[in-house]
Protein backbone atom coordinates (compact mmCIF):
# COMPACT_ATOMS: atom_id res chain seq x y z
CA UNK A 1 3.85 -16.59 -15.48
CA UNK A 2 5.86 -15.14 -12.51
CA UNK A 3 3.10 -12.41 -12.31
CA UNK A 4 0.63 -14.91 -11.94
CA UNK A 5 2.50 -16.86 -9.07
CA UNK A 6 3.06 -13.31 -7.49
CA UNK A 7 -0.45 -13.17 -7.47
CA UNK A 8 -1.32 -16.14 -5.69
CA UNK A 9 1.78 -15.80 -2.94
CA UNK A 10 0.51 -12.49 -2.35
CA UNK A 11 -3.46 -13.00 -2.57
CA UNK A 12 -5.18 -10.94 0.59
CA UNK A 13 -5.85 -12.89 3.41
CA UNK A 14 -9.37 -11.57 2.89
CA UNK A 15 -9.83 -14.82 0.49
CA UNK A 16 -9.04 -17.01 3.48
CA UNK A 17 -11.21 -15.38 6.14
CA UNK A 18 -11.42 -18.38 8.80
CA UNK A 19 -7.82 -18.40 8.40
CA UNK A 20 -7.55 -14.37 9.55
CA UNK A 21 -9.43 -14.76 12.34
CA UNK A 22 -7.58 -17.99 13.85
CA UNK A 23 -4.24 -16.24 13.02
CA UNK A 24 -5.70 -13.04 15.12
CA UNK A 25 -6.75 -15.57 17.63
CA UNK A 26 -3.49 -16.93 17.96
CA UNK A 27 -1.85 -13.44 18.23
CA UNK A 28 -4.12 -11.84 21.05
CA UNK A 29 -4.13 -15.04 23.07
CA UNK A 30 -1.35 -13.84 25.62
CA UNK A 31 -2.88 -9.63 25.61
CA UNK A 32 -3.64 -8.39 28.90
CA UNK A 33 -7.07 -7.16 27.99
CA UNK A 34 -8.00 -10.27 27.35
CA UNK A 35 -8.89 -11.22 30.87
CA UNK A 36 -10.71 -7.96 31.34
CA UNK A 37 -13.41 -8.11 28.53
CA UNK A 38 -16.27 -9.76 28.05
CA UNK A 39 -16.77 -12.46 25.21
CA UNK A 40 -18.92 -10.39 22.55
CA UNK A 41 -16.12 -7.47 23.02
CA UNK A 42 -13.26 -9.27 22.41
CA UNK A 43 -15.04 -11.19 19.25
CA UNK A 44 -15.42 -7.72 18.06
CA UNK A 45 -12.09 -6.76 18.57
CA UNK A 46 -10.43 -9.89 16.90
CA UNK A 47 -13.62 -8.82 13.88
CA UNK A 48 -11.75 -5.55 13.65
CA UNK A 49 -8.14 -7.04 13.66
CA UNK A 50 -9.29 -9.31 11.05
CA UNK A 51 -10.56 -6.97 9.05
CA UNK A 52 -7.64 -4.54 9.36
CA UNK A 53 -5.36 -7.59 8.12
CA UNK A 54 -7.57 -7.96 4.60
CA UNK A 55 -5.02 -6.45 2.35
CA UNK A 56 -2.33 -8.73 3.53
CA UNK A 57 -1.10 -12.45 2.33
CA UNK A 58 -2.69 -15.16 4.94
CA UNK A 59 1.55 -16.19 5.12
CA UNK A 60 2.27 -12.73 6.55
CA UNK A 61 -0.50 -12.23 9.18
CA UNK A 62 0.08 -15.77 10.74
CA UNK A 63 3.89 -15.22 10.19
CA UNK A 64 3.13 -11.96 13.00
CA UNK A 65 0.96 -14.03 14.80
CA UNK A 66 3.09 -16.51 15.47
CA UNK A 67 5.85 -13.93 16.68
CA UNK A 68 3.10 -12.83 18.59
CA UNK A 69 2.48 -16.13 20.25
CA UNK A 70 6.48 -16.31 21.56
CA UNK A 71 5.74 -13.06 22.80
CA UNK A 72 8.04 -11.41 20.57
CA UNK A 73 5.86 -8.06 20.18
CA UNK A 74 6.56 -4.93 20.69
CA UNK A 75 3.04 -3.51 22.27
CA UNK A 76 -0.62 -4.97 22.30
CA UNK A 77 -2.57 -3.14 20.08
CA UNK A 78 -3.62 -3.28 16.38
CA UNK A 79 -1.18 -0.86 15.17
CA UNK A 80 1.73 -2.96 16.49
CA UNK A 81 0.30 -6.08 15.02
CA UNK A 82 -0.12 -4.45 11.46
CA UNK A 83 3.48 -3.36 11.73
CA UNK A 84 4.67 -6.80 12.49
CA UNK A 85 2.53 -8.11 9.32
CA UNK A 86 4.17 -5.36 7.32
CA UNK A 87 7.38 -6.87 8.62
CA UNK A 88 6.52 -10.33 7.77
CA UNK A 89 5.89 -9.06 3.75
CA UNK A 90 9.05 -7.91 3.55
CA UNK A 91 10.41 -4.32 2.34
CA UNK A 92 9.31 -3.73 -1.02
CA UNK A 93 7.57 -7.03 -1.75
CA UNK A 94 3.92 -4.90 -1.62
CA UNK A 95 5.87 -1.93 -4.02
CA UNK A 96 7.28 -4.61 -6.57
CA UNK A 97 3.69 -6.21 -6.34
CA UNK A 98 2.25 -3.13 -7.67
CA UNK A 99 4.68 -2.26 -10.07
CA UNK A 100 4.56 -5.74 -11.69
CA UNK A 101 0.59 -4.82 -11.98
CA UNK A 102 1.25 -1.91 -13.23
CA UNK A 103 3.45 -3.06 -16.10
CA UNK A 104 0.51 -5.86 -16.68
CA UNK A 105 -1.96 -3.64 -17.14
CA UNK A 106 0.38 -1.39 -19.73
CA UNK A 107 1.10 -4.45 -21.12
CA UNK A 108 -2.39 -5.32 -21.66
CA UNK A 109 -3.20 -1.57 -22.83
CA UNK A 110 -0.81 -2.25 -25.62
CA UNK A 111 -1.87 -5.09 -26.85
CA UNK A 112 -4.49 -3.73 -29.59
CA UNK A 113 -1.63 -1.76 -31.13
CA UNK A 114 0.00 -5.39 -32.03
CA UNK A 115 -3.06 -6.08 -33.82
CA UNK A 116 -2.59 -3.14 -35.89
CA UNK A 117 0.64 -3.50 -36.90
């Protein structure tokens, strides 16, 4: 059961994709660039962001986008915003993710040697 709710805290953002790219919205609002590019390169940028931010809970991208908003960042470009997600997740909560899955899917392995027995 608490591999199951792990699962749905920690479902990528990819699931929610409206909600990605109105969280990247939100956190390139107040970047410089901005003023300087045109509207279909700056849709393609926040594409890209979006798309970089898949792999990550919806929670933890708009939990760095909102620190983006206060202007609590420490540079303007993708990399900085992926390391404020990572922040957001927490240390370890991606590793323990994993190794939960990976004890599920032992888990599950085993199972036909119950049936033997």
């Amino acid at each position: 059961q608490s591999l199951s709710m792990l699962d749905q805290v920690m479902a990528p953002s990819s699931l929610q994709p409206a909600a990605v790219m109105e969280a990247v919205q939100i956190a390139m609002l107040e970047l410089p660039f901005r003023s300087r590019s045109s509207e279909e390169h700056l849709l393609l940028t926040m594409k890209v962001w979006a798309n970089a931010c898949h792999e990550f809970p919806i929670w933890a991208v708009q939990k760095a986008a909102n620190w983006w908003s206060r202007g609590a960042r420490s540079g303007d470009d993708l990399g900085h915003f992926l390391a404020d997600v990572r922040l957001a997740v927490g240390q370890g909560v991606l590793a323990r993710k994993m190794a939960l899955g990976d004890v599920a899917t032992t888990v599950a392995g085993c199972s036909h040697l119950r049936s033997i027995e």
